[in-house]
PDB file of N, CA and C in Angstrom:
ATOM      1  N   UNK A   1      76.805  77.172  91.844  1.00  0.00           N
ATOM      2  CA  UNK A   1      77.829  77.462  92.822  1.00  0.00           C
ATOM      3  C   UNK A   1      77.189  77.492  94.198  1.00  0.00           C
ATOM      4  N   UNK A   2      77.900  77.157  94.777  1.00  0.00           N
ATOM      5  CA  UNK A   2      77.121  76.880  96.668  1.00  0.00           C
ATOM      6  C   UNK A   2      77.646  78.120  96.808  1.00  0.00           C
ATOM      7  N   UNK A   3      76.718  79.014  97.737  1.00  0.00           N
ATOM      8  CA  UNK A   3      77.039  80.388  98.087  1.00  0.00           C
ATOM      9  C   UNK A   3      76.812  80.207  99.636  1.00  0.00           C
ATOM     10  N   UNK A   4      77.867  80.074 100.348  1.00  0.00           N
ATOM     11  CA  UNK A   4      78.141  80.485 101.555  1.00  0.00           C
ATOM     12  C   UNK A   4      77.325  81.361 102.181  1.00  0.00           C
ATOM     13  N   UNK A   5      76.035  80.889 103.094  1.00  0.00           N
ATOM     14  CA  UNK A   5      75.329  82.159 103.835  1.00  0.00           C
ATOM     15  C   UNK A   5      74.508  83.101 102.804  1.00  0.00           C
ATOM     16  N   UNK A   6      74.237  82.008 101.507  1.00  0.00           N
ATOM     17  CA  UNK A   6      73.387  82.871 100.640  1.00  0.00           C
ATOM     18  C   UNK A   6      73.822  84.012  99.966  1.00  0.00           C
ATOM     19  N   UNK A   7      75.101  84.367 100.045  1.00  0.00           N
ATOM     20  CA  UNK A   7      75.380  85.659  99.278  1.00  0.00           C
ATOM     21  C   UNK A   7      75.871  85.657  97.806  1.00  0.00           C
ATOM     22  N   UNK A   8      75.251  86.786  97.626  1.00  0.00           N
ATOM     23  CA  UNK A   8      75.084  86.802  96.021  1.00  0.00           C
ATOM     24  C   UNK A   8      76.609  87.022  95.240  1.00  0.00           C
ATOM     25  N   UNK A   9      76.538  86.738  93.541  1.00  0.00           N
ATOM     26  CA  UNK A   9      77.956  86.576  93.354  1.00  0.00           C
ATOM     27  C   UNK A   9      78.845  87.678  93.253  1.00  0.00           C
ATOM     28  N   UNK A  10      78.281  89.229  93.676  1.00  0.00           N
ATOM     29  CA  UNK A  10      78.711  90.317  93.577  1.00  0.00           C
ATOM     30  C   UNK A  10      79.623  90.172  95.411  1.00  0.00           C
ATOM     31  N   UNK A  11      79.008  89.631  95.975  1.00  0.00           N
ATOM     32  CA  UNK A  11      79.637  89.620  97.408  1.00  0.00           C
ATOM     33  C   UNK A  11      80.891  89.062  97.449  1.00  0.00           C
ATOM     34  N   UNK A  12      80.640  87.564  96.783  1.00  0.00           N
ATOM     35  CA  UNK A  12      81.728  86.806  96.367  1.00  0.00           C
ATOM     36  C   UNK A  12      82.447  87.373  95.830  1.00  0.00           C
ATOM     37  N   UNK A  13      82.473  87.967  94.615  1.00  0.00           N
ATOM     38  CA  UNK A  13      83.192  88.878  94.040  1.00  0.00           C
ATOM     39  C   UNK A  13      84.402  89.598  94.363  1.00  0.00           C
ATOM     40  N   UNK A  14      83.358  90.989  95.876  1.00  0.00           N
ATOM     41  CA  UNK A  14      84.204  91.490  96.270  1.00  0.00           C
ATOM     42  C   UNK A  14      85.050  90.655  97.684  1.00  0.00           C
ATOM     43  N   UNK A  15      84.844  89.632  97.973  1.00  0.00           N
ATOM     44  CA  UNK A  15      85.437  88.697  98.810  1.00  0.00           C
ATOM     45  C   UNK A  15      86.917  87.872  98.038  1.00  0.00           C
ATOM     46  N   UNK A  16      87.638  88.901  97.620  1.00  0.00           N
ATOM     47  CA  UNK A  16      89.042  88.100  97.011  1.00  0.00           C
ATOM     48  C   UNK A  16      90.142  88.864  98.070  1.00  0.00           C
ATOM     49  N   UNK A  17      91.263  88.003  97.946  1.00  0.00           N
ATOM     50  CA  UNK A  17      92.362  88.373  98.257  1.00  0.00           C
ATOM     51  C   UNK A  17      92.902  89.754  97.695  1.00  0.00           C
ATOM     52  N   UNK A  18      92.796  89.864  96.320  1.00  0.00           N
ATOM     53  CA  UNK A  18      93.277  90.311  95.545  1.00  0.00           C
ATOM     54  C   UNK A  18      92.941  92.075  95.364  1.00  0.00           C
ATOM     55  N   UNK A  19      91.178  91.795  95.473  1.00  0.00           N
ATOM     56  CA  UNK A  19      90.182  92.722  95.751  1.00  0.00           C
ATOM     57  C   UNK A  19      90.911  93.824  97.161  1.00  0.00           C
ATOM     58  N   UNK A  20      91.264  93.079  97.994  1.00  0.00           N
ATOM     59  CA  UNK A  20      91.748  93.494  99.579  1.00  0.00           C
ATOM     60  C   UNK A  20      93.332  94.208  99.326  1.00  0.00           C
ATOM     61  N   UNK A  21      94.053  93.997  98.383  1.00  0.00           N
ATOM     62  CA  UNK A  21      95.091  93.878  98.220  1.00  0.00           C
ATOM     63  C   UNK A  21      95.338  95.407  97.772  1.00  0.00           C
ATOM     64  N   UNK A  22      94.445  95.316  96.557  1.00  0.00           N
ATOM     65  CA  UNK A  22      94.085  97.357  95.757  1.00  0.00           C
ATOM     66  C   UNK A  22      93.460  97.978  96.640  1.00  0.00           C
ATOM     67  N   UNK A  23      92.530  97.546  97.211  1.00  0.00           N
ATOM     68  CA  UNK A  23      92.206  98.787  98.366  1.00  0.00           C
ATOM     69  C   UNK A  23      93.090  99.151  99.379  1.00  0.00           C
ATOM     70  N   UNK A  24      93.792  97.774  99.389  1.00  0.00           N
ATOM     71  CA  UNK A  24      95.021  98.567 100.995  1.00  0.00           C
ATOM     72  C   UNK A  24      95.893  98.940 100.456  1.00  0.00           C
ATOM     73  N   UNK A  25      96.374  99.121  98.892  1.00  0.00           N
ATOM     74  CA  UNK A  25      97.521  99.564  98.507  1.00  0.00           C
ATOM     75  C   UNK A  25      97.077 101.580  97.667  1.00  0.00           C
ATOM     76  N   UNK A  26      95.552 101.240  97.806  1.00  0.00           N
ATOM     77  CA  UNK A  26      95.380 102.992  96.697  1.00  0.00           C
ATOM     78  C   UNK A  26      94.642 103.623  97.832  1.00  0.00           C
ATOM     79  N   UNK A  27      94.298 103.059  99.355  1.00  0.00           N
ATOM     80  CA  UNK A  27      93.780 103.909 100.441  1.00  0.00           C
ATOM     81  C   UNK A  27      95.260 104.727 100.719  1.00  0.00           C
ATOM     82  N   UNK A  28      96.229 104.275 101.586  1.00  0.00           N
ATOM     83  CA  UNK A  28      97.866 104.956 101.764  1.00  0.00           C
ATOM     84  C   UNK A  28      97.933 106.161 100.490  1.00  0.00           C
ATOM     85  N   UNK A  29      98.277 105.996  99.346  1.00  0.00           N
ATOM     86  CA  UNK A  29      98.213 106.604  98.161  1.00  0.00           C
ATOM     87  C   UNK A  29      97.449 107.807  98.600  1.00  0.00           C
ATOM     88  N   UNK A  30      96.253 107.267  98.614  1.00  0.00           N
ATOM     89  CA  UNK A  30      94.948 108.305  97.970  1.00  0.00           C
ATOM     90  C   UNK A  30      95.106 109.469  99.532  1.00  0.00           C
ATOM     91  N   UNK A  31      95.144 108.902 100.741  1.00  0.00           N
ATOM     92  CA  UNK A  31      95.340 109.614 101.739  1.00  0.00           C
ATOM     93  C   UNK A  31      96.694 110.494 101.807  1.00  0.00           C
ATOM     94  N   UNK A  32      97.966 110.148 101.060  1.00  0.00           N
ATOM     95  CA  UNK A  32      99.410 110.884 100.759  1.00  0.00           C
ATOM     96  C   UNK A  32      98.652 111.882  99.822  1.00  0.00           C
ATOM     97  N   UNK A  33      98.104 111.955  98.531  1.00  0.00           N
ATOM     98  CA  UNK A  33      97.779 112.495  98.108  1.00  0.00           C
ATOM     99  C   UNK A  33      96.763 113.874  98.843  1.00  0.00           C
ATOM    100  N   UNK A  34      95.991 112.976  99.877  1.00  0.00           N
ATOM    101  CA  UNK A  34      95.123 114.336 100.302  1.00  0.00           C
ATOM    102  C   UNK A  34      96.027 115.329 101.396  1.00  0.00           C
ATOM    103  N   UNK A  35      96.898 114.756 101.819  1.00  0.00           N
ATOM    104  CA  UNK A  35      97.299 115.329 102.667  1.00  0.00           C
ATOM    105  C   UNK A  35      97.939 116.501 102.080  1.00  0.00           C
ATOM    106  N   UNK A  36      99.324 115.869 100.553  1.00  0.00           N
ATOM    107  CA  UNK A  36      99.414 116.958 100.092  1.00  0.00           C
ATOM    108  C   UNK A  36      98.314 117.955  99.547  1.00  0.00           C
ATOM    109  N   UNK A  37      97.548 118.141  98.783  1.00  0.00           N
ATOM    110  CA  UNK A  37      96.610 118.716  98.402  1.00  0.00           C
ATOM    111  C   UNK A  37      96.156 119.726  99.474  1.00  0.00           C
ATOM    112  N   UNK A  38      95.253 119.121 100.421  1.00  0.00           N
ATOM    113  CA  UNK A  38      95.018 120.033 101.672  1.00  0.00           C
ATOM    114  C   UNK A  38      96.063 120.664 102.570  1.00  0.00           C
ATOM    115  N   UNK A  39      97.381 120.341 102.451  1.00  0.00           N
ATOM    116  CA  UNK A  39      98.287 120.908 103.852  1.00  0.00           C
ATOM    117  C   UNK A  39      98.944 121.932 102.742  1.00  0.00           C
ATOM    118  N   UNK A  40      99.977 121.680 101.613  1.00  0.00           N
ATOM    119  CA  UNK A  40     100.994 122.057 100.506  1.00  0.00           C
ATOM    120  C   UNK A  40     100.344 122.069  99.611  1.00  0.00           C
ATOM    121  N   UNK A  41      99.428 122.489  98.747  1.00  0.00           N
ATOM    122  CA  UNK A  41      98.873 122.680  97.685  1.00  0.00           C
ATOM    123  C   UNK A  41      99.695 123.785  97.274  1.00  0.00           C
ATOM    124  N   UNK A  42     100.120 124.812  97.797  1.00  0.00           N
ATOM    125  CA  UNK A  42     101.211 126.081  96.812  1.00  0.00           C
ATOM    126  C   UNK A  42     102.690 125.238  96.524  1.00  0.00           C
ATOM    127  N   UNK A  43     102.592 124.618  96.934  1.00  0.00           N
ATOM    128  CA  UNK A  43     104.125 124.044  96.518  1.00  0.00           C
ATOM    129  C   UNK A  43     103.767 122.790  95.286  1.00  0.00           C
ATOM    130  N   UNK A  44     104.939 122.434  94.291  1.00  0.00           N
ATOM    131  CA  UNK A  44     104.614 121.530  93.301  1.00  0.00           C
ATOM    132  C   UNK A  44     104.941 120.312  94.060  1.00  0.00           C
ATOM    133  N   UNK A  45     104.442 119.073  93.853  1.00  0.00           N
ATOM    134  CA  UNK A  45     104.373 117.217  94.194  1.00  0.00           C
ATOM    135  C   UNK A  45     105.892 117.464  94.430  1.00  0.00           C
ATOM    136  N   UNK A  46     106.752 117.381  93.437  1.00  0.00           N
ATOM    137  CA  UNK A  46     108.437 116.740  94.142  1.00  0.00           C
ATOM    138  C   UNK A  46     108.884 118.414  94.817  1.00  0.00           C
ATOM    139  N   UNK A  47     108.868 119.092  94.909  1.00  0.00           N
ATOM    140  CA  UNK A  47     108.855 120.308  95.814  1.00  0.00           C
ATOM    141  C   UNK A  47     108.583 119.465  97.080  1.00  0.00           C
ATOM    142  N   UNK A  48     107.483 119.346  97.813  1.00  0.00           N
ATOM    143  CA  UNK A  48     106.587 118.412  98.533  1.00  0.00           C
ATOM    144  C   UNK A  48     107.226 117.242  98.897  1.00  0.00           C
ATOM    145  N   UNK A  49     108.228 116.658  98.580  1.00  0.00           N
ATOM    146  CA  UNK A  49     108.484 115.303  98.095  1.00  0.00           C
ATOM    147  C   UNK A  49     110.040 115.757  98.707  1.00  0.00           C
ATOM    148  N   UNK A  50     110.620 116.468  98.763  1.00  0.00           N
ATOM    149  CA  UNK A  50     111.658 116.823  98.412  1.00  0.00           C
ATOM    150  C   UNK A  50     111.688 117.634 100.032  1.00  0.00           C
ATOM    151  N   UNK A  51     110.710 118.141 100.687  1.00  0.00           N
ATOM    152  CA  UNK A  51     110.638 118.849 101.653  1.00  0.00           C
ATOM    153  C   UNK A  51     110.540 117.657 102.706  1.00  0.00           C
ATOM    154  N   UNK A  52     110.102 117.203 102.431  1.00  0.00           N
ATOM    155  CA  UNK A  52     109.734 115.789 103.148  1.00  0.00           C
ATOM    156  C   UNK A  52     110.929 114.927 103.796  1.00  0.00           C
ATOM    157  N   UNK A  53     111.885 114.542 102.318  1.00  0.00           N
ATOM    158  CA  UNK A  53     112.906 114.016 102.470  1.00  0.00           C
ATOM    159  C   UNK A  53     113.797 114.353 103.163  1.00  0.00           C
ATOM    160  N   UNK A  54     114.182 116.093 103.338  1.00  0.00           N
ATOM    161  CA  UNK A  54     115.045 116.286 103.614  1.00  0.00           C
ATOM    162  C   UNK A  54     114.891 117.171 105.120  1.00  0.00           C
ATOM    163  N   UNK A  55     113.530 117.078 105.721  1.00  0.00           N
ATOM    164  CA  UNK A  55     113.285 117.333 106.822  1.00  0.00           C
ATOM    165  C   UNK A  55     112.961 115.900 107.884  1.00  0.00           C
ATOM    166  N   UNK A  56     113.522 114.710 106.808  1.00  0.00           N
ATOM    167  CA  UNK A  56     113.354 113.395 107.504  1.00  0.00           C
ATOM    168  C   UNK A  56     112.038 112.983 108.319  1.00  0.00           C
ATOM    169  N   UNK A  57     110.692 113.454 107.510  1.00  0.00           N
ATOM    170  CA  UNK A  57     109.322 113.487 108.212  1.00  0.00           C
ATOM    171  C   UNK A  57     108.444 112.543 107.073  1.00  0.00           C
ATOM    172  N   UNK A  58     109.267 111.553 105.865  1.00  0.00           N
ATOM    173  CA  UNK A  58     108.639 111.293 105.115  1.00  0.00           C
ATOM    174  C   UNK A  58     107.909 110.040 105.263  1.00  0.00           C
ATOM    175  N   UNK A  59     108.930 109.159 106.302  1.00  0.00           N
ATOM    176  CA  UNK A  59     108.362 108.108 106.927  1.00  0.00           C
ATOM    177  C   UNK A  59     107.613 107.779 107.971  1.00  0.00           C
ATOM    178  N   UNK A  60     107.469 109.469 108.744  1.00  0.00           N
ATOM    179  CA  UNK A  60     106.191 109.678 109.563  1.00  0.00           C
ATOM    180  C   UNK A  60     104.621 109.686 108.802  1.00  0.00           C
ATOM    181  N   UNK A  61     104.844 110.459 107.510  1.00  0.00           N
ATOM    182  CA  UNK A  61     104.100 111.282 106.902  1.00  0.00           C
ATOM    183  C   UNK A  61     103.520 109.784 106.207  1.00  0.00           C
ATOM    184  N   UNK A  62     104.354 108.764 105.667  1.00  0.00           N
ATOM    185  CA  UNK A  62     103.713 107.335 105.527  1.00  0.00           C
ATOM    186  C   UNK A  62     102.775 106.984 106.503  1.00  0.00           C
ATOM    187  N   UNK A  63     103.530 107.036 107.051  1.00  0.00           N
ATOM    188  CA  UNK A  63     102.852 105.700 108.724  1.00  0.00           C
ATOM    189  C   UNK A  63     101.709 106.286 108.936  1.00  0.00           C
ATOM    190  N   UNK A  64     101.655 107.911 108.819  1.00  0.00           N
ATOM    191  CA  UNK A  64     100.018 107.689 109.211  1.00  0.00           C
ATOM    192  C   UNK A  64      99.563 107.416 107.891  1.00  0.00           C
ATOM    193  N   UNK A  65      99.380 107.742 106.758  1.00  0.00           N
ATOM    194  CA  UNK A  65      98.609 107.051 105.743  1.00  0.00           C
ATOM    195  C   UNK A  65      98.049 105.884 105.455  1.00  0.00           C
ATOM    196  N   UNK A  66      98.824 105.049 106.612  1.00  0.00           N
ATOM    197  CA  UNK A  66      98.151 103.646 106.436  1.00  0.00           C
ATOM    198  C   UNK A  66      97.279 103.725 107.220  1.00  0.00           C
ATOM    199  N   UNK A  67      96.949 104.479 108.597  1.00  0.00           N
ATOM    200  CA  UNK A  67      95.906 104.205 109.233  1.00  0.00           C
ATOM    201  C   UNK A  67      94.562 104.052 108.714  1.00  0.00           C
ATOM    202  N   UNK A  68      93.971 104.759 107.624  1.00  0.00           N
ATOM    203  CA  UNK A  68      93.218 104.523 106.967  1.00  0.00           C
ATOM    204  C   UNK A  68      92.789 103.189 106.471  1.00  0.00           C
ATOM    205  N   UNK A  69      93.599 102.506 106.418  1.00  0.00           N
ATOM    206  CA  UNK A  69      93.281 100.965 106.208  1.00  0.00           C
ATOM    207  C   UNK A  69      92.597 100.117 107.371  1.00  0.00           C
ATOM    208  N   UNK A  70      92.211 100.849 108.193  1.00  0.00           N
ATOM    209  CA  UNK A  70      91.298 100.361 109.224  1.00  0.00           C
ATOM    210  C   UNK A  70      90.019 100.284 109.031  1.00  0.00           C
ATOM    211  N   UNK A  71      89.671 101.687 108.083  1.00  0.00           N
ATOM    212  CA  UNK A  71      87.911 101.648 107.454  1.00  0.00           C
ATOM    213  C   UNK A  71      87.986 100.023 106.984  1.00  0.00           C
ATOM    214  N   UNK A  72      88.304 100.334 105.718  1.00  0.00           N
ATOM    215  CA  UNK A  72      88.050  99.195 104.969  1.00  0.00           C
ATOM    216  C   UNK A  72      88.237  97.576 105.413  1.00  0.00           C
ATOM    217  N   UNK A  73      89.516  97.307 106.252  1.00  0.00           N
ATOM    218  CA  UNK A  73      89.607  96.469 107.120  1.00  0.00           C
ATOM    219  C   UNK A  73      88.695  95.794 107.995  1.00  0.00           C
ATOM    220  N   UNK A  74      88.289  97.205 108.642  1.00  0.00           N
ATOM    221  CA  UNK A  74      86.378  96.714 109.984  1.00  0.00           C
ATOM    222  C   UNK A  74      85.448  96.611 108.604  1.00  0.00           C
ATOM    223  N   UNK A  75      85.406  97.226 107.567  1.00  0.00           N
ATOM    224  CA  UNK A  75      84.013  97.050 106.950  1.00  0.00           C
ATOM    225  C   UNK A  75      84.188  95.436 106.311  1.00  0.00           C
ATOM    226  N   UNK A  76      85.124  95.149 105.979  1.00  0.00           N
ATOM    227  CA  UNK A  76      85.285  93.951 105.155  1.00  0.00           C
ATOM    228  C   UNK A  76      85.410  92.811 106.694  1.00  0.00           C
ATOM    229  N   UNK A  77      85.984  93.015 107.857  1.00  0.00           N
ATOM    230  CA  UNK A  77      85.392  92.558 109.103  1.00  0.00           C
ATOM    231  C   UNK A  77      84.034  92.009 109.632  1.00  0.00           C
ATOM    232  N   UNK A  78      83.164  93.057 109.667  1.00  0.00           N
ATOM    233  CA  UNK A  78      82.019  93.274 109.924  1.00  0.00           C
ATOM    234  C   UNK A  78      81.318  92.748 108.757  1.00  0.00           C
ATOM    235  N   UNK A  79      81.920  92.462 107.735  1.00  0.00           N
ATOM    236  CA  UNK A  79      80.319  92.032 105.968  1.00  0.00           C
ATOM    237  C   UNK A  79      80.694  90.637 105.850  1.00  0.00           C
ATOM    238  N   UNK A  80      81.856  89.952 106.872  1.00  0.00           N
ATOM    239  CA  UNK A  80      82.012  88.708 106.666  1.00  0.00           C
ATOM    240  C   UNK A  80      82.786  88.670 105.158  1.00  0.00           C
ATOM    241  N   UNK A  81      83.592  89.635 105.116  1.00  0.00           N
ATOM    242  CA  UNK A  81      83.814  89.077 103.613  1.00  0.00           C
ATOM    243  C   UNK A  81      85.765  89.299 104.176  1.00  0.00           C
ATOM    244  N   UNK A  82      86.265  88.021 104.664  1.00  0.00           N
ATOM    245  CA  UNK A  82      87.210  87.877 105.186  1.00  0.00           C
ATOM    246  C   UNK A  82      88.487  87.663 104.361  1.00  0.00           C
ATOM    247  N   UNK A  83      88.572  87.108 103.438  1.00  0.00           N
ATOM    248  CA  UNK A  83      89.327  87.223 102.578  1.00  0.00           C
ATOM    249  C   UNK A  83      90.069  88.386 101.766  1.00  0.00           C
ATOM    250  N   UNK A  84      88.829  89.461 101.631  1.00  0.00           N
ATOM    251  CA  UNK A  84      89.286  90.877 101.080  1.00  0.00           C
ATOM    252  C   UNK A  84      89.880  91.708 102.498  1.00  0.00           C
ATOM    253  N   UNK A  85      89.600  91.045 104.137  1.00  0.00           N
ATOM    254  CA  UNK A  85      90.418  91.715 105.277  1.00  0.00           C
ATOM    255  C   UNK A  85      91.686  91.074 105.219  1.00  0.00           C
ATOM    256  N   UNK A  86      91.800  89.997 105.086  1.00  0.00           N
ATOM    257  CA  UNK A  86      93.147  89.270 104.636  1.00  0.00           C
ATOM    258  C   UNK A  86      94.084  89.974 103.827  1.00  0.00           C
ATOM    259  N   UNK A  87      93.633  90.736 102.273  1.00  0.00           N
ATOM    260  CA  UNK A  87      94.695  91.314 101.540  1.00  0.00           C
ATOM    261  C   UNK A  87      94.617  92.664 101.901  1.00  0.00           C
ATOM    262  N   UNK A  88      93.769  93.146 102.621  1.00  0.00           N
ATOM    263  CA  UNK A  88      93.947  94.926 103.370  1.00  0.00           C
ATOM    264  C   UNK A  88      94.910  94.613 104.302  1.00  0.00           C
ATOM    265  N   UNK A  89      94.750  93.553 105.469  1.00  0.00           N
ATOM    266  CA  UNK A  89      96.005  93.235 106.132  1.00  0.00           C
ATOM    267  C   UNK A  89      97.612  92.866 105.798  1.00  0.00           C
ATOM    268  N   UNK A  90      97.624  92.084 104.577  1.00  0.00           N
ATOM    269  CA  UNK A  90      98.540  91.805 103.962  1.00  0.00           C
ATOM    270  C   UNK A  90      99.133  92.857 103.224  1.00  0.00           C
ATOM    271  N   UNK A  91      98.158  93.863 102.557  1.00  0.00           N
ATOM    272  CA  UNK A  91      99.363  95.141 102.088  1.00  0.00           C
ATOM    273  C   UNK A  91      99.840  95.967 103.117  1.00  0.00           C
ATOM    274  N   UNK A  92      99.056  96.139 104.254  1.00  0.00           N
ATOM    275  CA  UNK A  92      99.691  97.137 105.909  1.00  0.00           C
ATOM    276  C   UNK A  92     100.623  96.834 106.174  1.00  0.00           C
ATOM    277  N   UNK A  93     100.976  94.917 105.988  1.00  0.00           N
ATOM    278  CA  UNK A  93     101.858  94.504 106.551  1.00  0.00           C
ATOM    279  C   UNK A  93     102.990  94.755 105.738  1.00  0.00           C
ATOM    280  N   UNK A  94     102.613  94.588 104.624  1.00  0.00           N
ATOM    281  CA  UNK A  94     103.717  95.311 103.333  1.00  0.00           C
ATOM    282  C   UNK A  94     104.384  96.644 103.465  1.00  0.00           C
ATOM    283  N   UNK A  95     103.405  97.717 103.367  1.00  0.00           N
ATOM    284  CA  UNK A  95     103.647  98.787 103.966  1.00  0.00           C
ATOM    285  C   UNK A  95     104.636  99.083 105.024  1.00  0.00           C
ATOM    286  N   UNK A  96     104.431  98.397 106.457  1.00  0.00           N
ATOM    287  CA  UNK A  96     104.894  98.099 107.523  1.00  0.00           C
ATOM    288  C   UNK A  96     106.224  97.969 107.616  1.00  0.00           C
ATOM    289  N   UNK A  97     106.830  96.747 106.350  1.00  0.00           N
ATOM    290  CA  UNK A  97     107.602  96.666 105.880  1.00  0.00           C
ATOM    291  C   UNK A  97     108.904  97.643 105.539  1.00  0.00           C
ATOM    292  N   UNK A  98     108.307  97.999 104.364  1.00  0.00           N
ATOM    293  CA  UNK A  98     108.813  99.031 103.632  1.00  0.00           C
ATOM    294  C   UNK A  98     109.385  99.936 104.429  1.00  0.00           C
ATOM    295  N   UNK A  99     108.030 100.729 105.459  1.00  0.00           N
ATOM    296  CA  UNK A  99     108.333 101.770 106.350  1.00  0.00           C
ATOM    297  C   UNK A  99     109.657 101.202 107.677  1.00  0.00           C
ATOM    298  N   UNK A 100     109.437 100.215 108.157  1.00  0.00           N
ATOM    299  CA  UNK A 100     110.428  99.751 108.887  1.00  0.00           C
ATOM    300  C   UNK A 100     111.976  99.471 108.331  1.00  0.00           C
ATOM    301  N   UNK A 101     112.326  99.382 107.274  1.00  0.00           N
ATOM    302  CA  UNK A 101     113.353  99.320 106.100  1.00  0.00           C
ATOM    303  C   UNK A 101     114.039 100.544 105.513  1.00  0.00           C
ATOM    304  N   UNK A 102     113.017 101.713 105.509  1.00  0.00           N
ATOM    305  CA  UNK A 102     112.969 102.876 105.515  1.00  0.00           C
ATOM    306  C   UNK A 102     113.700 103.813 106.169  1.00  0.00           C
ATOM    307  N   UNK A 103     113.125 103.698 107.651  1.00  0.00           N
ATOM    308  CA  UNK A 103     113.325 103.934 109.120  1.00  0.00           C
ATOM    309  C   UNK A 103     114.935 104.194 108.803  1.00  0.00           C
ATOM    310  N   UNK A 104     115.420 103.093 108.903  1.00  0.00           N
ATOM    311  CA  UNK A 104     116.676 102.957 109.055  1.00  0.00           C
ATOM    312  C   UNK A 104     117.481 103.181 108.315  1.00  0.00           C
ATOM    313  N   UNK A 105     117.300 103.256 107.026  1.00  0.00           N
ATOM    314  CA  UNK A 105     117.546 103.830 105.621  1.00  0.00           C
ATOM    315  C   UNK A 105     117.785 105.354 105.705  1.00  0.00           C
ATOM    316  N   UNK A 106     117.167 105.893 106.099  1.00  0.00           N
ATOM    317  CA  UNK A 106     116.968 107.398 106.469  1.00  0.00           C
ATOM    318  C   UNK A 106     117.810 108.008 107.537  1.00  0.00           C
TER     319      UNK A 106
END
């Protein structure tokens, strides 16, 4: 296999679309999750969920969760491994989506 700039097939590896795609979709997640944990931990998940909804702060409480997709975004930027910034961009934009659809929904 011709390796682009010499990199090994673990680089390649993590250089997929697809690869980019799970990290920008379980960073949002994993950051909703910490937030509950650290802010509402005495209250139960749909308690939480439910406070959210009906104080109309749930699609704030998204939007920042995606910011986090900026780590991974500059690191996959910066390692040349452009393809896996491609599907971190492509789920934000998903996200983006959703939340804009949302918005108005609400």
């Amino acid at each position: 296999m011709n390796n682009p700039k010499n990199y090994d097939d673990k680089t390649l590896f993590i250089n997929k679309i697809s690869y980019g795609v799970i990290i920008g979709i379980l960073s949002p997640v994993l950051f909703f999750m910490l937030n509950y944990i650290f802010r509402f931990r005495q209250y139960n998940f749909s308690d939480y969920l439910q406070f959210l909804i009906e104080s109309k702060k749930l699609v704030s409480v998204i939007s920042l969760t995606i910011f986090p997709n900026l780590i991974p975004f500059m690191l996959f930027i910066n390692s040349n491994r452009y393809s896996s910034a491609r599907g971190v961009l492509a789920s934000t934009i998903i996200f983006g989506i959703f939340i804009f659809i949302f918005y108005f929904i609400q």
